[in-house]
PDB file of N, CA and C in Angstrom:
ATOM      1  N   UNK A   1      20.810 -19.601  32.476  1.00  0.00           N
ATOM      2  CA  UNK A   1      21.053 -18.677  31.388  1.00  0.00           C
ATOM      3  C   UNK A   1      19.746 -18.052  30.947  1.00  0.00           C
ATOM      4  N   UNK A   2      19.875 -17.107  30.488  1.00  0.00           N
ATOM      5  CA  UNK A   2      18.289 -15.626  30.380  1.00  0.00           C
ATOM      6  C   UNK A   2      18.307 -16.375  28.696  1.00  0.00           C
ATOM      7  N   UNK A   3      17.282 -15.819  28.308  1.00  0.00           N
ATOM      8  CA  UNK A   3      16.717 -16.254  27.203  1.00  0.00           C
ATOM      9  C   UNK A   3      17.594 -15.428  25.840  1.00  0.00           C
ATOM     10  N   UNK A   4      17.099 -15.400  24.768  1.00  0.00           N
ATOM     11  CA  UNK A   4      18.250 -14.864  23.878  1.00  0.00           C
ATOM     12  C   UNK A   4      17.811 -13.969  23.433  1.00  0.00           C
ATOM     13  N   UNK A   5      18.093 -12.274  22.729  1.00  0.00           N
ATOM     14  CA  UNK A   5      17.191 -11.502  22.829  1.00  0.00           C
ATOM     15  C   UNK A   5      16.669 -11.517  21.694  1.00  0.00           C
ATOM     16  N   UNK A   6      15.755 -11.060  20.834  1.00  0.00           N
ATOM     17  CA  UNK A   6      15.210 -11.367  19.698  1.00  0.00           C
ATOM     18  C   UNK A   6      15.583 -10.141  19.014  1.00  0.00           C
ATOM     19  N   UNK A   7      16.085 -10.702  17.896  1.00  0.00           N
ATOM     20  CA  UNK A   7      16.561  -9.371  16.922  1.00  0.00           C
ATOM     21  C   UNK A   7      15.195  -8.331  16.820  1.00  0.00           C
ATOM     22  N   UNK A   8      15.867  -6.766  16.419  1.00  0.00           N
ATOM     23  CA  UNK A   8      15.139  -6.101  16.588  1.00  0.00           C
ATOM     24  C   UNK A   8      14.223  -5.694  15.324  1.00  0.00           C
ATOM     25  N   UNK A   9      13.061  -5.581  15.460  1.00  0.00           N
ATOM     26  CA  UNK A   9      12.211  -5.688  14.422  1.00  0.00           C
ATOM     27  C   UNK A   9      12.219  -4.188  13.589  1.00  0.00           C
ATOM     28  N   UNK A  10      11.883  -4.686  12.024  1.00  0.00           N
ATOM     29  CA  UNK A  10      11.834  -3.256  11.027  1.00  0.00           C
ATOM     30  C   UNK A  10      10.663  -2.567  11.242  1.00  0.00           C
ATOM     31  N   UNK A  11      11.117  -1.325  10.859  1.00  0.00           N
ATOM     32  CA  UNK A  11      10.098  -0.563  11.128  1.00  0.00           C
ATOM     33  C   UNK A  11       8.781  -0.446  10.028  1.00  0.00           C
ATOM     34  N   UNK A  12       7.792  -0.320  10.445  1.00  0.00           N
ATOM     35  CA  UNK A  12       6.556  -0.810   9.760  1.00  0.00           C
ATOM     36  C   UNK A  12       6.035   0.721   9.573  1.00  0.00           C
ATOM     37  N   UNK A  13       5.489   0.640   8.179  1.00  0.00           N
ATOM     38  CA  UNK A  13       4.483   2.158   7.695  1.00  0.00           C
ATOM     39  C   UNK A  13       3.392   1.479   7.095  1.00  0.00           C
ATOM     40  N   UNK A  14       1.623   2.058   7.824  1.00  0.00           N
ATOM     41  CA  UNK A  14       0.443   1.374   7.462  1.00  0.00           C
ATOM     42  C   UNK A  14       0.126   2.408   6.385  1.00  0.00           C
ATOM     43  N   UNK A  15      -0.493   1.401   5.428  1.00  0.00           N
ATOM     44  CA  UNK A  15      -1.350   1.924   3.934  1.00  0.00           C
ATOM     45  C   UNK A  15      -2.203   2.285   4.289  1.00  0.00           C
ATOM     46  N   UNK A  16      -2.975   3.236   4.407  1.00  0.00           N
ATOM     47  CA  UNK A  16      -4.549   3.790   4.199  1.00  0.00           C
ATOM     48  C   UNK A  16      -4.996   4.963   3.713  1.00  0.00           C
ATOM     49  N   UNK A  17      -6.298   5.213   3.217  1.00  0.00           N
ATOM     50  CA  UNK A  17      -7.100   5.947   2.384  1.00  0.00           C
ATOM     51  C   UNK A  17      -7.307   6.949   3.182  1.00  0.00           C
ATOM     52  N   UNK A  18      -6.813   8.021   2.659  1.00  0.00           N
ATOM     53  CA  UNK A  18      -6.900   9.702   3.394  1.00  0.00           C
ATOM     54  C   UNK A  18      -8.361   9.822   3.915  1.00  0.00           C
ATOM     55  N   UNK A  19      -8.820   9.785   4.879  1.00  0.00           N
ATOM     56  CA  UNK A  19     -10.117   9.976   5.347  1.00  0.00           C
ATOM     57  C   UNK A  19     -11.001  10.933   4.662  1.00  0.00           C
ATOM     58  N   UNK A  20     -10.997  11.927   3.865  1.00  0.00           N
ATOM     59  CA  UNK A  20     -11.724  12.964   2.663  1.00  0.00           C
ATOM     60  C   UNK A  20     -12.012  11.879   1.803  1.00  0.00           C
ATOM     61  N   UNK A  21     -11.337  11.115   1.267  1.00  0.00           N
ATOM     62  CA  UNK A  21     -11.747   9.978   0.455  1.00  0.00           C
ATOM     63  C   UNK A  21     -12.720   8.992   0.644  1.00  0.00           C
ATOM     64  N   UNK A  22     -13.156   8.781   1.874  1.00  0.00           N
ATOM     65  CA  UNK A  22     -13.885   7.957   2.673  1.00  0.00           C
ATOM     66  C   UNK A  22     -14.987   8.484   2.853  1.00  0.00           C
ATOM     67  N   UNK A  23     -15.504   9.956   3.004  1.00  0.00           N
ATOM     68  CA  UNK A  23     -16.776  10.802   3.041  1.00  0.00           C
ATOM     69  C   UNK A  23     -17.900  10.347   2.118  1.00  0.00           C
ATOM     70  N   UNK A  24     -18.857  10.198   2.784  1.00  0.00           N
ATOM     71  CA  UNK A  24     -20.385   9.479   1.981  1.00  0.00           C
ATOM     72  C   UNK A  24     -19.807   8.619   0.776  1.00  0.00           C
ATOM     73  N   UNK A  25     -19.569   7.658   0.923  1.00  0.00           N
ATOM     74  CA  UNK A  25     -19.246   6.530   0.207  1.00  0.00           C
ATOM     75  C   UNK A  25     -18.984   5.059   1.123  1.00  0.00           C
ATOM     76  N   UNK A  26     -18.879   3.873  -0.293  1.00  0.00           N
ATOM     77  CA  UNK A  26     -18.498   3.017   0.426  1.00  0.00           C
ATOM     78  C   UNK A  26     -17.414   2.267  -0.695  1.00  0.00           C
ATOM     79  N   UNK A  27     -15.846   2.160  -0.171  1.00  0.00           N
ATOM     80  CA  UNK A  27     -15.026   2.171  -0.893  1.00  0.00           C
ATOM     81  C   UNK A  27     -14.923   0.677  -1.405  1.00  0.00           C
ATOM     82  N   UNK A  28     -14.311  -0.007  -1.991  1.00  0.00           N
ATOM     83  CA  UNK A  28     -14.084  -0.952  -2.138  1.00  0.00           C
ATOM     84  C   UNK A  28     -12.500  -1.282  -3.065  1.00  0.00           C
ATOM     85  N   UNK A  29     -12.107  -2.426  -2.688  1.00  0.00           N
ATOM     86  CA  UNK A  29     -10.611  -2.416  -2.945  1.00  0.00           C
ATOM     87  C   UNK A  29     -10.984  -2.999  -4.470  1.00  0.00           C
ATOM     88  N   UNK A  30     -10.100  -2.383  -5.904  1.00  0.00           N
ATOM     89  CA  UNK A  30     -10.276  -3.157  -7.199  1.00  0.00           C
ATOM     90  C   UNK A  30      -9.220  -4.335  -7.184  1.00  0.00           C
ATOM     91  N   UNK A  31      -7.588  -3.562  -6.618  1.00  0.00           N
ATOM     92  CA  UNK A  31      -7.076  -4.942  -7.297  1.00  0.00           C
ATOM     93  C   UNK A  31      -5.378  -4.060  -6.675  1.00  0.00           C
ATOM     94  N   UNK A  32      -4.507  -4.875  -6.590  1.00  0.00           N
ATOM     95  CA  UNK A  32      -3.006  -4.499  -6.167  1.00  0.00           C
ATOM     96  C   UNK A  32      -2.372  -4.301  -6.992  1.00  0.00           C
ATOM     97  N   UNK A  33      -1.558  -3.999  -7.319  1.00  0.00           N
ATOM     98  CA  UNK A  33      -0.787  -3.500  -8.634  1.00  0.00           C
ATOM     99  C   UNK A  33       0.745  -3.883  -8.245  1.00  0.00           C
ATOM    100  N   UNK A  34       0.844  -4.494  -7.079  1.00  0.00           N
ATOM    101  CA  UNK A  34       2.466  -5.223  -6.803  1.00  0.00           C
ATOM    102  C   UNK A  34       1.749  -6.311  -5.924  1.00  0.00           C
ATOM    103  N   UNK A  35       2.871  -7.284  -5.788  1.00  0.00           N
ATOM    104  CA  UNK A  35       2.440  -8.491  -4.640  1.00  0.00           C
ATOM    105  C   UNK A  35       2.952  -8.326  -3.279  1.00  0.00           C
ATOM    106  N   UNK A  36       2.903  -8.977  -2.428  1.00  0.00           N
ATOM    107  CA  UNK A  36       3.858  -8.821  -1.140  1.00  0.00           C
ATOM    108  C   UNK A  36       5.372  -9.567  -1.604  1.00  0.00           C
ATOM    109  N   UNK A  37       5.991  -9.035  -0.763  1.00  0.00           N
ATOM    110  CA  UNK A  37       7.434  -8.981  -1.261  1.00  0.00           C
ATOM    111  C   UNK A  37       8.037  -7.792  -2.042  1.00  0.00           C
ATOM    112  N   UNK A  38       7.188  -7.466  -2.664  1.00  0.00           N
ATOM    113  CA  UNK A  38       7.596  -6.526  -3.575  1.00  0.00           C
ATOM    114  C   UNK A  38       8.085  -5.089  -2.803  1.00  0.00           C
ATOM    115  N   UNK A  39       9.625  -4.734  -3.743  1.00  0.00           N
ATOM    116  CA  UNK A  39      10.362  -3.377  -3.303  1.00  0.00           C
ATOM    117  C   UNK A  39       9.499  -2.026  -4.081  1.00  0.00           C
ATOM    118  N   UNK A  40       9.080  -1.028  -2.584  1.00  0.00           N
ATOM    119  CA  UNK A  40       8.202  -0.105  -3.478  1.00  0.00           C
ATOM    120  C   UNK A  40       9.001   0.952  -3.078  1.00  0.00           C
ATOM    121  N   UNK A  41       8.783   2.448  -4.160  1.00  0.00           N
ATOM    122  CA  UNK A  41       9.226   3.635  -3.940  1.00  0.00           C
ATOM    123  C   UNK A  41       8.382   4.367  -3.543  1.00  0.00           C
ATOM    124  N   UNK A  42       8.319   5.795  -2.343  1.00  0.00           N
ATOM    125  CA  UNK A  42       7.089   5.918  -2.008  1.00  0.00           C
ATOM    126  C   UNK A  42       6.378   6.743  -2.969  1.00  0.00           C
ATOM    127  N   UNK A  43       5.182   7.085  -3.047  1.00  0.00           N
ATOM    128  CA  UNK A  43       4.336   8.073  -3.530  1.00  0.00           C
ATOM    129  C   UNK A  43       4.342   7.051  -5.601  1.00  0.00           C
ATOM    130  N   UNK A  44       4.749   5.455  -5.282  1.00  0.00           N
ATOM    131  CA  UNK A  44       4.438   4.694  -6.482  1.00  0.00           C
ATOM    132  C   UNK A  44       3.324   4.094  -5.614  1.00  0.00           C
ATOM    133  N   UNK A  45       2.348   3.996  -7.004  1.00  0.00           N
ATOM    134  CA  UNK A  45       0.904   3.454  -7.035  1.00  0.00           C
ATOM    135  C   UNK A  45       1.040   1.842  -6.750  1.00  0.00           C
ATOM    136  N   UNK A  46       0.639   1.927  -5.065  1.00  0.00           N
ATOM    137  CA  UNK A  46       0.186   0.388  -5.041  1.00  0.00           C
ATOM    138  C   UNK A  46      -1.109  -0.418  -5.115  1.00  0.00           C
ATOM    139  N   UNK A  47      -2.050   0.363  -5.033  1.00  0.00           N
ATOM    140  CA  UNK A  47      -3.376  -0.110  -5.090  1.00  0.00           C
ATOM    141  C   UNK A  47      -4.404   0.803  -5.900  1.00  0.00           C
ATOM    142  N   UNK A  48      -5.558   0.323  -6.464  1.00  0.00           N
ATOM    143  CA  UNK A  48      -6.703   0.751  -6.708  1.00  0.00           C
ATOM    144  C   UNK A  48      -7.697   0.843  -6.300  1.00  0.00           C
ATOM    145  N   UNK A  49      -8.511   2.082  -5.719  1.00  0.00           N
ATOM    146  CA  UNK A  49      -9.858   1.541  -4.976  1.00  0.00           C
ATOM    147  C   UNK A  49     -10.886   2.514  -5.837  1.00  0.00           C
ATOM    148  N   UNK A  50     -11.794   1.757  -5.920  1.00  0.00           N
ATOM    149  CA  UNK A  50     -13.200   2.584  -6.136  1.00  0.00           C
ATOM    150  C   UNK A  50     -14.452   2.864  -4.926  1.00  0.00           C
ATOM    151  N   UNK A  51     -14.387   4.492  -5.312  1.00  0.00           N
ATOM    152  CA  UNK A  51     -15.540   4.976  -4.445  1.00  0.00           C
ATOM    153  C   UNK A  51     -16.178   5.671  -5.194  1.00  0.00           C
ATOM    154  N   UNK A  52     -17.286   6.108  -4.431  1.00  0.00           N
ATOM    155  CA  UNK A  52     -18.908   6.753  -5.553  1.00  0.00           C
ATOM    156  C   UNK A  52     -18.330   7.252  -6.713  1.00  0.00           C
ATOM    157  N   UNK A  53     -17.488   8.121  -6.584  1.00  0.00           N
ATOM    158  CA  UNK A  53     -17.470   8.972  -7.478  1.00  0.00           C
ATOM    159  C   UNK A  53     -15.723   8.928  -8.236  1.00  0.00           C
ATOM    160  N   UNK A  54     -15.260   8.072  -8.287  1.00  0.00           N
ATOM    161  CA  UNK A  54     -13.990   7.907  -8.945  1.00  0.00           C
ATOM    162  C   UNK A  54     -13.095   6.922  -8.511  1.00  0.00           C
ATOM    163  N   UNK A  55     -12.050   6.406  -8.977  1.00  0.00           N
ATOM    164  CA  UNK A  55     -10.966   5.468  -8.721  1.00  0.00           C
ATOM    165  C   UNK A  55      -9.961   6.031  -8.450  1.00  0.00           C
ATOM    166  N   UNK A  56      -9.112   5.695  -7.226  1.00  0.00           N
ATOM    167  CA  UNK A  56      -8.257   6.604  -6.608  1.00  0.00           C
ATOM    168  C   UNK A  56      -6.992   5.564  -6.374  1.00  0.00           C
ATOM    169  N   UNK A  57      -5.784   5.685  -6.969  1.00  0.00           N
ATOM    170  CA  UNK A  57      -4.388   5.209  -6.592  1.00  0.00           C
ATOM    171  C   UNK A  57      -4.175   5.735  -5.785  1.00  0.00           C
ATOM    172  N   UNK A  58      -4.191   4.457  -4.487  1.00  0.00           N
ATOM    173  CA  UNK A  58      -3.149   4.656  -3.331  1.00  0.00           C
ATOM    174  C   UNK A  58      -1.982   4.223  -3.544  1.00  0.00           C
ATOM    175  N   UNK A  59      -0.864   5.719  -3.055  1.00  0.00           N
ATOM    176  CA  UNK A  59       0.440   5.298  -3.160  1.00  0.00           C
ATOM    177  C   UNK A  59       1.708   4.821  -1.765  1.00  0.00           C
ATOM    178  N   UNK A  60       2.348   4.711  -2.263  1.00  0.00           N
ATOM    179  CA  UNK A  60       3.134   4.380  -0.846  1.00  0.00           C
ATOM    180  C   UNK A  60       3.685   5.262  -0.227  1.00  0.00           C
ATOM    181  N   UNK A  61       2.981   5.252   1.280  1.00  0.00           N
ATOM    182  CA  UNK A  61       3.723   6.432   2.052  1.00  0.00           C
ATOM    183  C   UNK A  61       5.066   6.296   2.477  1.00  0.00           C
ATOM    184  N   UNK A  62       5.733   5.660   2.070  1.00  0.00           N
ATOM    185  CA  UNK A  62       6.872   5.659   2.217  1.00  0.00           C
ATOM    186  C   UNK A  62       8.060   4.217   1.479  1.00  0.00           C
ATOM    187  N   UNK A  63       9.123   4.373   0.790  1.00  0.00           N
ATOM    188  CA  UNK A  63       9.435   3.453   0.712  1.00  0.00           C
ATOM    189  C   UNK A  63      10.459   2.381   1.222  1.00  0.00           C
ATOM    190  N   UNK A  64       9.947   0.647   0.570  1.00  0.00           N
ATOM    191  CA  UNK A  64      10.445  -0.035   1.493  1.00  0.00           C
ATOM    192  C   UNK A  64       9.715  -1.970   0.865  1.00  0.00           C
ATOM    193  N   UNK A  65       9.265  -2.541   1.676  1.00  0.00           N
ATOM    194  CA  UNK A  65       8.895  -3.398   0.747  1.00  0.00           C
ATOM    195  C   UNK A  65       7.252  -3.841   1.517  1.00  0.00           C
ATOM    196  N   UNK A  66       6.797  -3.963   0.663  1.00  0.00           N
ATOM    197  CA  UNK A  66       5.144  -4.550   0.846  1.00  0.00           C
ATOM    198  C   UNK A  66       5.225  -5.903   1.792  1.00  0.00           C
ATOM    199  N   UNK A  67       4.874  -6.008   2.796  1.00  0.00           N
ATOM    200  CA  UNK A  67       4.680  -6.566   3.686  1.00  0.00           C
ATOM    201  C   UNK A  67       3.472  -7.465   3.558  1.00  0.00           C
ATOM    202  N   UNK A  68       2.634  -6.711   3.802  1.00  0.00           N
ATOM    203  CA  UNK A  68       1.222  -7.436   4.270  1.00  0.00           C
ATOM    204  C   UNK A  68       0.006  -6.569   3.581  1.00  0.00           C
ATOM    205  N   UNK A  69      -0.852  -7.638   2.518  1.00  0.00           N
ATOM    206  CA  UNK A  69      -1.906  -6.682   1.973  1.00  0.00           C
ATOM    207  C   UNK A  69      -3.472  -7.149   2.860  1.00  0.00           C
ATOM    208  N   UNK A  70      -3.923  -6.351   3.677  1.00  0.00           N
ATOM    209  CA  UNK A  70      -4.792  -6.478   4.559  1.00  0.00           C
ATOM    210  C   UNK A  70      -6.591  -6.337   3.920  1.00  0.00           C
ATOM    211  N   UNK A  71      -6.320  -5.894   2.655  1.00  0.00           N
ATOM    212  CA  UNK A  71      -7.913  -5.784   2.106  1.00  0.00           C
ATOM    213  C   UNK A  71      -7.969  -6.563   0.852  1.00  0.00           C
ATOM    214  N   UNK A  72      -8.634  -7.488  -0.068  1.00  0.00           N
ATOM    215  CA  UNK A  72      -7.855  -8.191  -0.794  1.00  0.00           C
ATOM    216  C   UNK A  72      -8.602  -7.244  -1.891  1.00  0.00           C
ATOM    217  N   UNK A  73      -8.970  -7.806  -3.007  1.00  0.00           N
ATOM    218  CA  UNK A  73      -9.480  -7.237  -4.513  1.00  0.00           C
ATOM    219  C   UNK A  73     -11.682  -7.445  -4.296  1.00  0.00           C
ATOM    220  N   UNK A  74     -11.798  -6.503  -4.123  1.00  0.00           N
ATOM    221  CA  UNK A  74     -13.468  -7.264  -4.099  1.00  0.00           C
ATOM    222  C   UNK A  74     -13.686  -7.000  -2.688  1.00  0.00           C
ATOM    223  N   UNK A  75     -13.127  -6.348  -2.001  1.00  0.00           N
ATOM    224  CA  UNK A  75     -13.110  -6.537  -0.503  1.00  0.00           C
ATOM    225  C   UNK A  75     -13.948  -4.957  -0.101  1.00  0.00           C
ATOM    226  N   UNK A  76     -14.557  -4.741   0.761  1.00  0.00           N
ATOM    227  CA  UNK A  76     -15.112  -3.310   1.183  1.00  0.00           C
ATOM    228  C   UNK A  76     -13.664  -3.158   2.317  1.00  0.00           C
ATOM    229  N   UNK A  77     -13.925  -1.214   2.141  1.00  0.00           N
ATOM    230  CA  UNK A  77     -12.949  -0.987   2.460  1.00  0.00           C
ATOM    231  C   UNK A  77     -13.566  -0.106   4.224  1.00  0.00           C
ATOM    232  N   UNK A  78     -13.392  -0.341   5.554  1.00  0.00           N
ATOM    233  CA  UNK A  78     -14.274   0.455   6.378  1.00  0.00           C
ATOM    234  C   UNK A  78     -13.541   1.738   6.580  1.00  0.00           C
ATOM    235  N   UNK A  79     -13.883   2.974   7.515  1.00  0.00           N
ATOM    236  CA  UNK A  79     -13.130   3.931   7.721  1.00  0.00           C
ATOM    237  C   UNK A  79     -11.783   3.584   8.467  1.00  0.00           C
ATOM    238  N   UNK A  80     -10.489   3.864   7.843  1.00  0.00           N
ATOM    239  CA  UNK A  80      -9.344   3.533   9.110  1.00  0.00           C
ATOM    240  C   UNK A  80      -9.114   2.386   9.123  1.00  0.00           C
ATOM    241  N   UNK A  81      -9.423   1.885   8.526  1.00  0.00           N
ATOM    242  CA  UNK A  81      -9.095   0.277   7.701  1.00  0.00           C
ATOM    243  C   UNK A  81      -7.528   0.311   7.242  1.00  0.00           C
ATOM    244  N   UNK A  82      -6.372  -0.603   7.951  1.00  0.00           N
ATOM    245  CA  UNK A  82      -5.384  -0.625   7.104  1.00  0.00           C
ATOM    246  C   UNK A  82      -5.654  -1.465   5.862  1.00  0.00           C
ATOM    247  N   UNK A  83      -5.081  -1.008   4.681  1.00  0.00           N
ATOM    248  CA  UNK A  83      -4.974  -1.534   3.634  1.00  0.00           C
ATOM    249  C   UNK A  83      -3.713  -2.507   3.671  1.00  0.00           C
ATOM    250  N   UNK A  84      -2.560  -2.021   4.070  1.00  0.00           N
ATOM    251  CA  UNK A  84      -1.460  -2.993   4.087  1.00  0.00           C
ATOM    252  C   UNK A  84      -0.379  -2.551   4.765  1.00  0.00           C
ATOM    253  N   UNK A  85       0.743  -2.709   4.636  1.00  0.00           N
ATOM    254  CA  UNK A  85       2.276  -2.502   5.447  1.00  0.00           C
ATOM    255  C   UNK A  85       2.934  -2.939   4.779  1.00  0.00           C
ATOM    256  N   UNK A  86       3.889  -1.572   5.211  1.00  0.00           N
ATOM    257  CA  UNK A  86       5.166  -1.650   4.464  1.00  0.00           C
ATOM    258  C   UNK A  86       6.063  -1.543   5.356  1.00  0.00           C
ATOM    259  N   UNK A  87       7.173  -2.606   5.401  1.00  0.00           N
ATOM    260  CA  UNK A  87       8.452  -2.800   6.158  1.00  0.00           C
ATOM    261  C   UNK A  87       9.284  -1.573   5.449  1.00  0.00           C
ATOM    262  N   UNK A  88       9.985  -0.646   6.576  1.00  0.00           N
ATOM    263  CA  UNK A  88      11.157  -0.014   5.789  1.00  0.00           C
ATOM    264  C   UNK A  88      12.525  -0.849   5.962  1.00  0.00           C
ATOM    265  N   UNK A  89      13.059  -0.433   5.491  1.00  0.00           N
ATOM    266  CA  UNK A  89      14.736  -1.127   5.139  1.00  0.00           C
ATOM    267  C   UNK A  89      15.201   0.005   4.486  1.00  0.00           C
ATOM    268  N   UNK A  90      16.949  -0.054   5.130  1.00  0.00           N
ATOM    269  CA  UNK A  90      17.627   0.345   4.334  1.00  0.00           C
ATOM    270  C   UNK A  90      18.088  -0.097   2.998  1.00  0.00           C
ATOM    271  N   UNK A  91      18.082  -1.261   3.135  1.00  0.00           N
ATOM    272  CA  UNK A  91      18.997  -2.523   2.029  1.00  0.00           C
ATOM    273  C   UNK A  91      17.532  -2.782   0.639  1.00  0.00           C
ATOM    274  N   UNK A  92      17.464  -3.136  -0.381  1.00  0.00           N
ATOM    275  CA  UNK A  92      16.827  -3.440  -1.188  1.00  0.00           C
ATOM    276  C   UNK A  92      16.692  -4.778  -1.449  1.00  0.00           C
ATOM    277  N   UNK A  93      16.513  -5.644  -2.511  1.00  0.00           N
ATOM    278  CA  UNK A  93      16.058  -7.091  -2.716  1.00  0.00           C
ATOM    279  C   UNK A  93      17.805  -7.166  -2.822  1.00  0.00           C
ATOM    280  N   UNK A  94      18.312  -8.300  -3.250  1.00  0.00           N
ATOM    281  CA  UNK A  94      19.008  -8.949  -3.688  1.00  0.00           C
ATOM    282  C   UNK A  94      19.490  -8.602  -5.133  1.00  0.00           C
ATOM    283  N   UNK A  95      18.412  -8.741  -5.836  1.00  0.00           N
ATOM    284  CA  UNK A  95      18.675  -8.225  -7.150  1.00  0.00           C
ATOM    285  C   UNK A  95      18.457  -6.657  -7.542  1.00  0.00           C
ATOM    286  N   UNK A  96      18.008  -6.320  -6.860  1.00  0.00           N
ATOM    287  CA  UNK A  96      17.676  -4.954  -6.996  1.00  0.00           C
ATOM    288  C   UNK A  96      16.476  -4.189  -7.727  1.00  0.00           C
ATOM    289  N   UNK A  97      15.568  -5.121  -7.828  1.00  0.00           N
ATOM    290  CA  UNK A  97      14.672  -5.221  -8.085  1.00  0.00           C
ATOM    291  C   UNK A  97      13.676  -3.879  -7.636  1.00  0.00           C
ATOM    292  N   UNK A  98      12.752  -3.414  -7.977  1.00  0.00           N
ATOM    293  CA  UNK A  98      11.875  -2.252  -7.837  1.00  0.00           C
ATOM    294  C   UNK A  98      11.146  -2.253  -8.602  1.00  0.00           C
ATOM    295  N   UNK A  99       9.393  -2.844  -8.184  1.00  0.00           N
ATOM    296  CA  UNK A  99       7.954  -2.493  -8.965  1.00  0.00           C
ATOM    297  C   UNK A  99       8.088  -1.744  -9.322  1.00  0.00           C
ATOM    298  N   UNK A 100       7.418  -1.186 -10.552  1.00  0.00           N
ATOM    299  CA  UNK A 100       6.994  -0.286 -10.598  1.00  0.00           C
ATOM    300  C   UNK A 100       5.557   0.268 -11.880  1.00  0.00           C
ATOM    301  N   UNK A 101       4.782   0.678 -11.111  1.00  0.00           N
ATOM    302  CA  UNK A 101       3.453   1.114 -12.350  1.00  0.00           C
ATOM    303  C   UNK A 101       3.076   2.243 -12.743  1.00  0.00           C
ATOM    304  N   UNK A 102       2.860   2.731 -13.991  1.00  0.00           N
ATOM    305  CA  UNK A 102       2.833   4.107 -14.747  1.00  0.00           C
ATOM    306  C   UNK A 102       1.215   4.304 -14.584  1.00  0.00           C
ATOM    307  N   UNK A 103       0.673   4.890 -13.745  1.00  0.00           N
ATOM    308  CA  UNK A 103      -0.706   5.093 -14.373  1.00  0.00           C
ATOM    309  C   UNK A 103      -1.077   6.690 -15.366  1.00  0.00           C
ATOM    310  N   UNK A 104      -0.116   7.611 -15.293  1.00  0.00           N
ATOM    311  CA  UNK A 104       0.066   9.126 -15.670  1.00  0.00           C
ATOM    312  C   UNK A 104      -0.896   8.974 -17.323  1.00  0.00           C
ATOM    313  N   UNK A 105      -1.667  10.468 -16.792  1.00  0.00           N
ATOM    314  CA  UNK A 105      -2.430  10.507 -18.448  1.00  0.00           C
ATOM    315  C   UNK A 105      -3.717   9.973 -18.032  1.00  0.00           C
ATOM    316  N   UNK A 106      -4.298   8.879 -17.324  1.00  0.00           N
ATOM    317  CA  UNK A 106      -5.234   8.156 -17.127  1.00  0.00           C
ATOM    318  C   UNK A 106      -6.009   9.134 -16.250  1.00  0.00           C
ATOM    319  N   UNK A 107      -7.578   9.758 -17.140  1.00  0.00           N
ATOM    320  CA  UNK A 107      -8.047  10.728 -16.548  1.00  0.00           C
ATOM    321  C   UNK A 107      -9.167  10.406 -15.198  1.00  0.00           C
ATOM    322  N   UNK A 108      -9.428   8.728 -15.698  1.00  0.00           N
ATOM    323  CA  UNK A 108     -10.220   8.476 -14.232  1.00  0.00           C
ATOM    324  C   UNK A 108      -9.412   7.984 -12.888  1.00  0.00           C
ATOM    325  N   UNK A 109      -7.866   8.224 -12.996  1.00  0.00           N
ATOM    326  CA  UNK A 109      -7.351   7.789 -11.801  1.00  0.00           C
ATOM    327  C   UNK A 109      -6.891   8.838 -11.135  1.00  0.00           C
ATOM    328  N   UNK A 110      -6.858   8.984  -9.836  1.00  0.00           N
ATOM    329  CA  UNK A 110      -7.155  10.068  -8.670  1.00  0.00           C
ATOM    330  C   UNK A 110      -5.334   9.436  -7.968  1.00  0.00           C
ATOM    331  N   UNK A 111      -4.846  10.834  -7.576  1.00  0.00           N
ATOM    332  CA  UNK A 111      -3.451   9.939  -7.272  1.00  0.00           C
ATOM    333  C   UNK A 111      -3.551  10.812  -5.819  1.00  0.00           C
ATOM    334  N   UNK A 112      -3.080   9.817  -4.911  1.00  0.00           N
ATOM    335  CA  UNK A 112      -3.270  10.096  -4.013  1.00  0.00           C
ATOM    336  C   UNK A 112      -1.946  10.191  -2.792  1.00  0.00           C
TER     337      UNK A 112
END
C-alpha cells in the first residue's frame, strides 16, 4: 500500500517592509501589536518598526491569520527580511474573533 497523501497545505502571504522604506537606514522591529494565532484583516496594523527617520505600521497584506512572527521586538530588520506569515483561510477562529488596532490621528505613525 502507497503512503497516504498529506492534506493540502494553506496558502501562505509573507510580511515585509516595502523596500523605499529600507533606503539608507537600519530598521529595527519595536514590538507586534497581535500574537500568532491571531485572525487579521488586511491593510490592519500588525507591526511597528523604526527607521532613521520615522515609525512605520506594517499592515497585513492580506487577510487571514498570523502564522509565524520571524523578527521579534528589538530585533534589526535586513533588506527582504520576512517579518512574518500569514496563513489565508477561508473559515475564521471558532469564535469569531478578529484583532484589531486603531493607530489613526497618531502623527508619528507611517501606515503602510
Amino acid at each position: 500500500m502507497g503512503a497516504a497523501a498529506s492534506p493540502a497545505r494553506p496558502c501562505e502571504v509573507q510580511v515585509r517592509l516595502e523596500d523605499s522604506t529600507l533606503e539608507g537606514c537600519s530598521p529595527m522591529m519595536l514590538f507586534w501589536h497581535v500574537p500568532v494565532g491571531a485572525v487579521v484583516a488586511e491593510g490592519q496594523g500588525l507591526c511597528e518598526v523604526e527607521t532613521a527617520k520615522s515609525v512605520v505600521l506594517v499592515c497585513a497584506p492580506a487577510s487571514g491569520t498570523l502564522a509565524e512572527i520571524c523578527v521579534e521586538s528589538g530585533e534589526p530588520i535586513a533588506p527582504g527580511q520576512v517579518l512574518g506569515r500569514i496563513t489565508l483561510s477561508r473559515a475564521g477562529p471558532a469564535d469569531g474573533t478578529v484583532v484589531r488596532v486603531e493607530t489613526a490621528g497618531d502623527p508619528d505613525v507611517d501606515r503602510r
